[in-house]
N, C-alpha and C. Protein backbone atom coordinates (compact mmCIF):
# COMPACT_ATOMS: atom_id res chain seq x y z
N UNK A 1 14.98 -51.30 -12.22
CA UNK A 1 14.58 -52.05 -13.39
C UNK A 1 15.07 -53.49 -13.27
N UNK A 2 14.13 -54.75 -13.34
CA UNK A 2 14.33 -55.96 -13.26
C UNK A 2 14.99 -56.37 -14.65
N UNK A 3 16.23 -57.01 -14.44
CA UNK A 3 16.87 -57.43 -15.22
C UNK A 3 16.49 -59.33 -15.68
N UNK A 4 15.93 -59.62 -16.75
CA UNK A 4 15.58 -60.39 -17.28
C UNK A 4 16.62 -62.24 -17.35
N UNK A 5 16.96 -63.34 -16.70
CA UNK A 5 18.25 -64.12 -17.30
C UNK A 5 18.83 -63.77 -18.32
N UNK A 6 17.63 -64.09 -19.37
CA UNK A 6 18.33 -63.88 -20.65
C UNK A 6 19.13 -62.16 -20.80
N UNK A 7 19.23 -61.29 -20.20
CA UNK A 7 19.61 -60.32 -20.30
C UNK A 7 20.69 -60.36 -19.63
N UNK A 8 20.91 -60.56 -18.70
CA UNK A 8 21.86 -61.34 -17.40
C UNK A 8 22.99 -61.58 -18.25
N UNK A 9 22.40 -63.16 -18.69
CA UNK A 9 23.42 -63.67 -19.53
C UNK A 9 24.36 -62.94 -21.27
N UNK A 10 23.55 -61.83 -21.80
CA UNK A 10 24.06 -61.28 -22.37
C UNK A 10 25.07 -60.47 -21.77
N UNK A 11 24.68 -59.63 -20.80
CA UNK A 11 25.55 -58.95 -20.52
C UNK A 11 26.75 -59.78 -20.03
N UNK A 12 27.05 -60.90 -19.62
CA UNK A 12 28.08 -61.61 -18.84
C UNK A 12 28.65 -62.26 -20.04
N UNK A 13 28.07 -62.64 -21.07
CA UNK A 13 29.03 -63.06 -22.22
C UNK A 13 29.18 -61.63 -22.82
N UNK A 14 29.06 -60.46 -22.90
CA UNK A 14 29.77 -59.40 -23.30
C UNK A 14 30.44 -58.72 -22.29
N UNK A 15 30.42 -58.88 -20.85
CA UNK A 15 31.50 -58.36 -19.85
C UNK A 15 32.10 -58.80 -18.83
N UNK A 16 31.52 -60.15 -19.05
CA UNK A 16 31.99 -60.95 -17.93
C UNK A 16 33.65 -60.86 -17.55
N UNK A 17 34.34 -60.92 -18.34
CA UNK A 17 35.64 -60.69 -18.45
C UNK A 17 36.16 -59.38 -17.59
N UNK A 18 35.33 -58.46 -17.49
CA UNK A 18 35.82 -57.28 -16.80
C UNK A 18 35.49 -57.14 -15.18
N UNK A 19 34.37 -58.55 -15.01
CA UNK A 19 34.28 -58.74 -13.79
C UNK A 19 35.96 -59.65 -13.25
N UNK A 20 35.41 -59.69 -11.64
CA UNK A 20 36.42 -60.19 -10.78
C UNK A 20 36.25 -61.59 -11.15
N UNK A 21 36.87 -62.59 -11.10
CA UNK A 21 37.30 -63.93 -11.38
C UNK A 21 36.32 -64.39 -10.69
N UNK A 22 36.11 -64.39 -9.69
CA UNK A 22 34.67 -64.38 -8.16
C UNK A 22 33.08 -64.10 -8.55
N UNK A 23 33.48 -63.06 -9.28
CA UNK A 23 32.07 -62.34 -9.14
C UNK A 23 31.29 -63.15 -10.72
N UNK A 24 32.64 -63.25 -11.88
CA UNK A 24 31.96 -63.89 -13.15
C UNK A 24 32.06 -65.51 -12.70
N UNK A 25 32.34 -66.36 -12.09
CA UNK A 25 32.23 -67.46 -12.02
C UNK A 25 31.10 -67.54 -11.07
N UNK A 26 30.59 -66.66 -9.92
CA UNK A 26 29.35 -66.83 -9.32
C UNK A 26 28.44 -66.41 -10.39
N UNK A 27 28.08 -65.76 -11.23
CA UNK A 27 26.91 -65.38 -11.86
C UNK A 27 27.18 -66.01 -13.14
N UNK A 28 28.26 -66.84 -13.51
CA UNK A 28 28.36 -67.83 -14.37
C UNK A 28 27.20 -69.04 -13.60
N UNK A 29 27.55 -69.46 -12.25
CA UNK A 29 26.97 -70.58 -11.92
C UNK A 29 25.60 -70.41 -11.47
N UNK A 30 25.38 -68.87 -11.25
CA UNK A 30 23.71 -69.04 -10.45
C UNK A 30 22.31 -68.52 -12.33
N UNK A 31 23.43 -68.08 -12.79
CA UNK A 31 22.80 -67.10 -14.08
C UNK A 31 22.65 -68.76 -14.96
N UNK A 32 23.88 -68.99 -15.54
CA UNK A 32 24.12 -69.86 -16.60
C UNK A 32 23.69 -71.78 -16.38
N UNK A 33 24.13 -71.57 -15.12
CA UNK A 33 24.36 -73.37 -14.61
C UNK A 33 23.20 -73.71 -13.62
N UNK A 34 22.25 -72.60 -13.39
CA UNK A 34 21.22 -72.50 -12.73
C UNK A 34 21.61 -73.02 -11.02
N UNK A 35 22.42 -73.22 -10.65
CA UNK A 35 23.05 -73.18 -9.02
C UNK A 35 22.20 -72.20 -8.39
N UNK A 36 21.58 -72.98 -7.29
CA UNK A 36 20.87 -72.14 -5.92
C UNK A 36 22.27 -71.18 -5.44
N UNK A 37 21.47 -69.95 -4.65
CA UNK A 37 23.29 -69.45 -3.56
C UNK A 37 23.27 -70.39 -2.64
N UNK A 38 22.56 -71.34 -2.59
CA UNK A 38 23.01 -72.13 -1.45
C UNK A 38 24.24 -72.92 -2.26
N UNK A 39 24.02 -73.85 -3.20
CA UNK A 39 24.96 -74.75 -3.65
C UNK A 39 26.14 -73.83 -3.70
N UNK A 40 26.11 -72.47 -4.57
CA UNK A 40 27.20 -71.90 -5.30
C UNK A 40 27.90 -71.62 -3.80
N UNK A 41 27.14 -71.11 -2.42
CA UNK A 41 27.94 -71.01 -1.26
C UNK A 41 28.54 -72.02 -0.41
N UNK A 42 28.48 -73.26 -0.62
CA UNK A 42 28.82 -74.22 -0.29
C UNK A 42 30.00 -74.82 -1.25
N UNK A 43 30.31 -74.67 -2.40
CA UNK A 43 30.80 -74.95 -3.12
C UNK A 43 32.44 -73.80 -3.07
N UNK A 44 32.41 -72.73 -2.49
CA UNK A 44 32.95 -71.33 -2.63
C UNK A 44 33.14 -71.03 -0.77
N UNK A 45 32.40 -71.93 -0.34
CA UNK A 45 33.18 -71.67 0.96
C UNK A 45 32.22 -70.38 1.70
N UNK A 46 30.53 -69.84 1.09
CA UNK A 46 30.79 -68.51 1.54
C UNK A 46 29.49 -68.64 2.35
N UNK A 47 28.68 -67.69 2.64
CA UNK A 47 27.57 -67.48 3.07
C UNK A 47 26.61 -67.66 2.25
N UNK A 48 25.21 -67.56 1.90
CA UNK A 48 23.75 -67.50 1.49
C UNK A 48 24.28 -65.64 0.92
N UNK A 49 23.98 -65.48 1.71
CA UNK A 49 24.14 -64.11 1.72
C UNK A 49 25.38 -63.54 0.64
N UNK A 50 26.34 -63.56 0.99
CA UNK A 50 27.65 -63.66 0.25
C UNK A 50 27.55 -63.52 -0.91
N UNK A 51 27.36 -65.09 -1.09
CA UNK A 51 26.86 -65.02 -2.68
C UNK A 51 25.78 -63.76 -3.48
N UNK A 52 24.85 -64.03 -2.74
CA UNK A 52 23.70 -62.70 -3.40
C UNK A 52 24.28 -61.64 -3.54
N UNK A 53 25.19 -61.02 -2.04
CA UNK A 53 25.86 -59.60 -2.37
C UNK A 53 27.10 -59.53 -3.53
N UNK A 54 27.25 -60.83 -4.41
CA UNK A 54 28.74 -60.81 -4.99
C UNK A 54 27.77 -60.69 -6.22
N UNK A 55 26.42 -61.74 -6.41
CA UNK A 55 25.48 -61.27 -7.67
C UNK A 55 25.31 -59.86 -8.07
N UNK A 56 24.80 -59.48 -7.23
CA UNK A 56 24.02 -57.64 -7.05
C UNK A 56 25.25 -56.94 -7.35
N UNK A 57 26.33 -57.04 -7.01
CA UNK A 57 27.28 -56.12 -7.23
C UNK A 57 27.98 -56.14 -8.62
N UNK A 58 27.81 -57.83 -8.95
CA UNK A 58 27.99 -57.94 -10.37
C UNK A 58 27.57 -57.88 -11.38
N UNK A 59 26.00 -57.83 -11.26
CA UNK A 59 25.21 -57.23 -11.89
C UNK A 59 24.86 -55.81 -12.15
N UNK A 60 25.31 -54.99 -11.05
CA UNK A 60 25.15 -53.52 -11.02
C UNK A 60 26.77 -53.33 -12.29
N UNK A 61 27.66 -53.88 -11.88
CA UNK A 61 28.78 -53.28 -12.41
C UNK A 61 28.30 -53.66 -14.21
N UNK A 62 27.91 -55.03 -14.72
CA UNK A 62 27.65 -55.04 -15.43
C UNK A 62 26.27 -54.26 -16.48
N UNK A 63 25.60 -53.75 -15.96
CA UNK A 63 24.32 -52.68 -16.29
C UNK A 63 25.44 -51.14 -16.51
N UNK A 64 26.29 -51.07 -15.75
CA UNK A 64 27.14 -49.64 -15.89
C UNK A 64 27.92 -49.82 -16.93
N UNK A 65 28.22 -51.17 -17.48
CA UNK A 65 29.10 -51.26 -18.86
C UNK A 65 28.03 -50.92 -19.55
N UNK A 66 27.22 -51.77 -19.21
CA UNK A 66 26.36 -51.06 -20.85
C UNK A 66 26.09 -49.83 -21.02
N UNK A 67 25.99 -49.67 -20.43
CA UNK A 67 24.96 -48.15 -20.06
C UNK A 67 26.15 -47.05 -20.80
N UNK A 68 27.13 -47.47 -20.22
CA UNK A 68 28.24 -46.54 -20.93
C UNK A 68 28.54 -46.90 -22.56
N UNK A 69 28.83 -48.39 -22.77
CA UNK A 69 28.82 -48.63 -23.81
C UNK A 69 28.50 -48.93 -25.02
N UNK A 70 27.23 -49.60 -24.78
CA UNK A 70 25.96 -49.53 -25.30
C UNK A 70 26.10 -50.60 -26.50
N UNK A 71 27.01 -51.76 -26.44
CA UNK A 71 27.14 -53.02 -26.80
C UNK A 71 26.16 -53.99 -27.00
N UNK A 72 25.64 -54.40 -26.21
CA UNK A 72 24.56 -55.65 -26.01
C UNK A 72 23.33 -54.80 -26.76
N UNK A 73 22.62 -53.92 -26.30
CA UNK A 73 21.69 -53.10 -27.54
C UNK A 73 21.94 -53.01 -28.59
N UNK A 74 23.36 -52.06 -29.42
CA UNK A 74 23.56 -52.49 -30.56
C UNK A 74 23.48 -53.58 -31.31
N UNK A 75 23.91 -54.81 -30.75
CA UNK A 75 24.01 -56.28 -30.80
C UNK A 75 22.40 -56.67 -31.09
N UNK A 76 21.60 -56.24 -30.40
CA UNK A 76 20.37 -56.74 -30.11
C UNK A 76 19.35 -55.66 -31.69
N UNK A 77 19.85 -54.49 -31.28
CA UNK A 77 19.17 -53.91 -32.15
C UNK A 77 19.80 -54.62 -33.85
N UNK A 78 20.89 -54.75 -33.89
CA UNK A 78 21.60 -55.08 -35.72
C UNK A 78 20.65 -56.56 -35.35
N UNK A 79 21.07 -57.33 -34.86
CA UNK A 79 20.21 -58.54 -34.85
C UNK A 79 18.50 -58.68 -35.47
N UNK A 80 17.73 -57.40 -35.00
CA UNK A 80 16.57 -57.45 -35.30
C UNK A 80 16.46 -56.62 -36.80
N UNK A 81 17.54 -55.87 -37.16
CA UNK A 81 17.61 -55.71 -38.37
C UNK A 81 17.76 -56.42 -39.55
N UNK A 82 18.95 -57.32 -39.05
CA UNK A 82 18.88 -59.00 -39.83
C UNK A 82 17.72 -59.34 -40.20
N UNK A 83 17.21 -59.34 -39.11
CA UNK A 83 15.90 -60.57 -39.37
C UNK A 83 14.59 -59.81 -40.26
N UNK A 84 14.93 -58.71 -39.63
CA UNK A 84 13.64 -57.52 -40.62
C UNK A 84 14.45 -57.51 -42.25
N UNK A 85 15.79 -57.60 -42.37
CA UNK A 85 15.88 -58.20 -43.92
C UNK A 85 15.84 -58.99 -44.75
N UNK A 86 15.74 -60.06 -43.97
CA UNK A 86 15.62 -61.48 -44.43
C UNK A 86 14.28 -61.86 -44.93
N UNK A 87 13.41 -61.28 -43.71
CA UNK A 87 12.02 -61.52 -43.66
C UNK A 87 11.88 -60.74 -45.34
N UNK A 88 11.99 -60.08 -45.48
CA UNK A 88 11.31 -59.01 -46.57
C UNK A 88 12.12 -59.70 -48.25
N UNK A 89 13.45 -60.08 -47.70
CA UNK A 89 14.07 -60.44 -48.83
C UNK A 89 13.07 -61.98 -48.97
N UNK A 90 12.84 -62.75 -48.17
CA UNK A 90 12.16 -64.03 -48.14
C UNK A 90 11.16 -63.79 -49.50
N UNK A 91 10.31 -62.76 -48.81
CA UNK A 91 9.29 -62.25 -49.13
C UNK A 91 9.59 -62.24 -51.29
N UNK A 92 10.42 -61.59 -51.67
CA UNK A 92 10.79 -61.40 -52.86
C UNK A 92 11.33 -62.50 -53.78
N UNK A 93 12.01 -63.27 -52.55
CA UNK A 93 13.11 -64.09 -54.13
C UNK A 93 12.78 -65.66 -54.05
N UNK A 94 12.61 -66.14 -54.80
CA UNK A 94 12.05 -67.47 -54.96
C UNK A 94 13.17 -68.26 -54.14
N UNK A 95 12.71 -69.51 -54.45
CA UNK A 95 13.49 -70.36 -53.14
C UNK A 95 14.81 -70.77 -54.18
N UNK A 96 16.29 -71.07 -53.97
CA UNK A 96 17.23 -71.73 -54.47
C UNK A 96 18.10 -70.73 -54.86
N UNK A 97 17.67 -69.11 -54.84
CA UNK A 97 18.41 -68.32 -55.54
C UNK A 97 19.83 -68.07 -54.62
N UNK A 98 20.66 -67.50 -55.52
CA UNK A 98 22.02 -67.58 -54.56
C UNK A 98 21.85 -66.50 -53.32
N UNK A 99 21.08 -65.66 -53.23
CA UNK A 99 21.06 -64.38 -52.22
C UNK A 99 20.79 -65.60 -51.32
N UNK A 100 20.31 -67.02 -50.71
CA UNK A 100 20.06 -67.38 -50.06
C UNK A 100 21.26 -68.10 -49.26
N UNK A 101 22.20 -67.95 -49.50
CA UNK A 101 23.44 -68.76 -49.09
C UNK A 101 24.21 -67.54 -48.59
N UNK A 102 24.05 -66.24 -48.83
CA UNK A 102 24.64 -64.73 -48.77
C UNK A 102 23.92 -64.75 -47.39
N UNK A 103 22.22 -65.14 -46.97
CA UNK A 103 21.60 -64.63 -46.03
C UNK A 103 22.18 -65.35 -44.71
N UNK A 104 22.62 -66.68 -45.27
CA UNK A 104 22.80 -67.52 -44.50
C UNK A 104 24.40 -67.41 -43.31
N UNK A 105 25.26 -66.95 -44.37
CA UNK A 105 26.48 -66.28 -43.88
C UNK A 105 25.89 -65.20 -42.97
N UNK A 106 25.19 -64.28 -43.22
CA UNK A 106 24.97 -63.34 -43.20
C UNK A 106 24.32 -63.31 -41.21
N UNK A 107 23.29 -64.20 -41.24
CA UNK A 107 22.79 -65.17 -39.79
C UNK A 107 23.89 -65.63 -39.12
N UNK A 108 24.95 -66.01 -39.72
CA UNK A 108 25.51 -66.62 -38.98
C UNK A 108 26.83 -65.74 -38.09
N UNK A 109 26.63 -64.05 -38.55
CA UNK A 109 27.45 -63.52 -37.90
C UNK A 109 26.67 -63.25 -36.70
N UNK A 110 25.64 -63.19 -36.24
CA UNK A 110 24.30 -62.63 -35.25
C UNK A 110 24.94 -63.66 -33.72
């Protein structure tokens, strides 16, 4: 299953930390900072290659957090619940009322 950037990058701001110092600062720079493996291997001292096998491995390890933990979905799923309440509350309450400053807190935990 092809893993998406934007998915990439979720998972690395929810596990990056449990990667190796190596492995989250390479897929910090090729994921986040858009770095070729050429630059990021030149920069790191390593191979073309190198780099890719330190991606893949950090990416596999990160797909096994989720998978176990099931974080970034939850995250993703409450998120689309937000928005499916908002939408509907929109829908009901005229504009200025105080529920609108409640919604707004409310977005801003997402």
């Amino acid at each position: 299953m092809e893993t998406t950037p934007l998915d990439r990058s979720l998972l690395l701001d929810f596990y990056g930390e449990l990667l190796t110092e190596k492995q989250r600062r390479t897929c910090e720079l090729h994921w986040n900072e858009d770095l070729s493996l050429a630059e990021i291997a030149e920069q790191g001292g390593l191979s073309r290659q190198g780099v890719w096998d330190i991606l893949r491995r950090a990416e596999t390890a990160l797909r096994e957090y989720e998978s176990k933990t099931g974080l970034v979905g939850r995250f993703l799923e409450r998120r689309e619940q937000i928005a499916a309440i908002r939408d509907r509350l929109e829908a009901l309450l005229p504009e200025g009322e105080e529920i609108w400053d409640i919604l707004a807190r409310l977005e801003d935990l997402m």
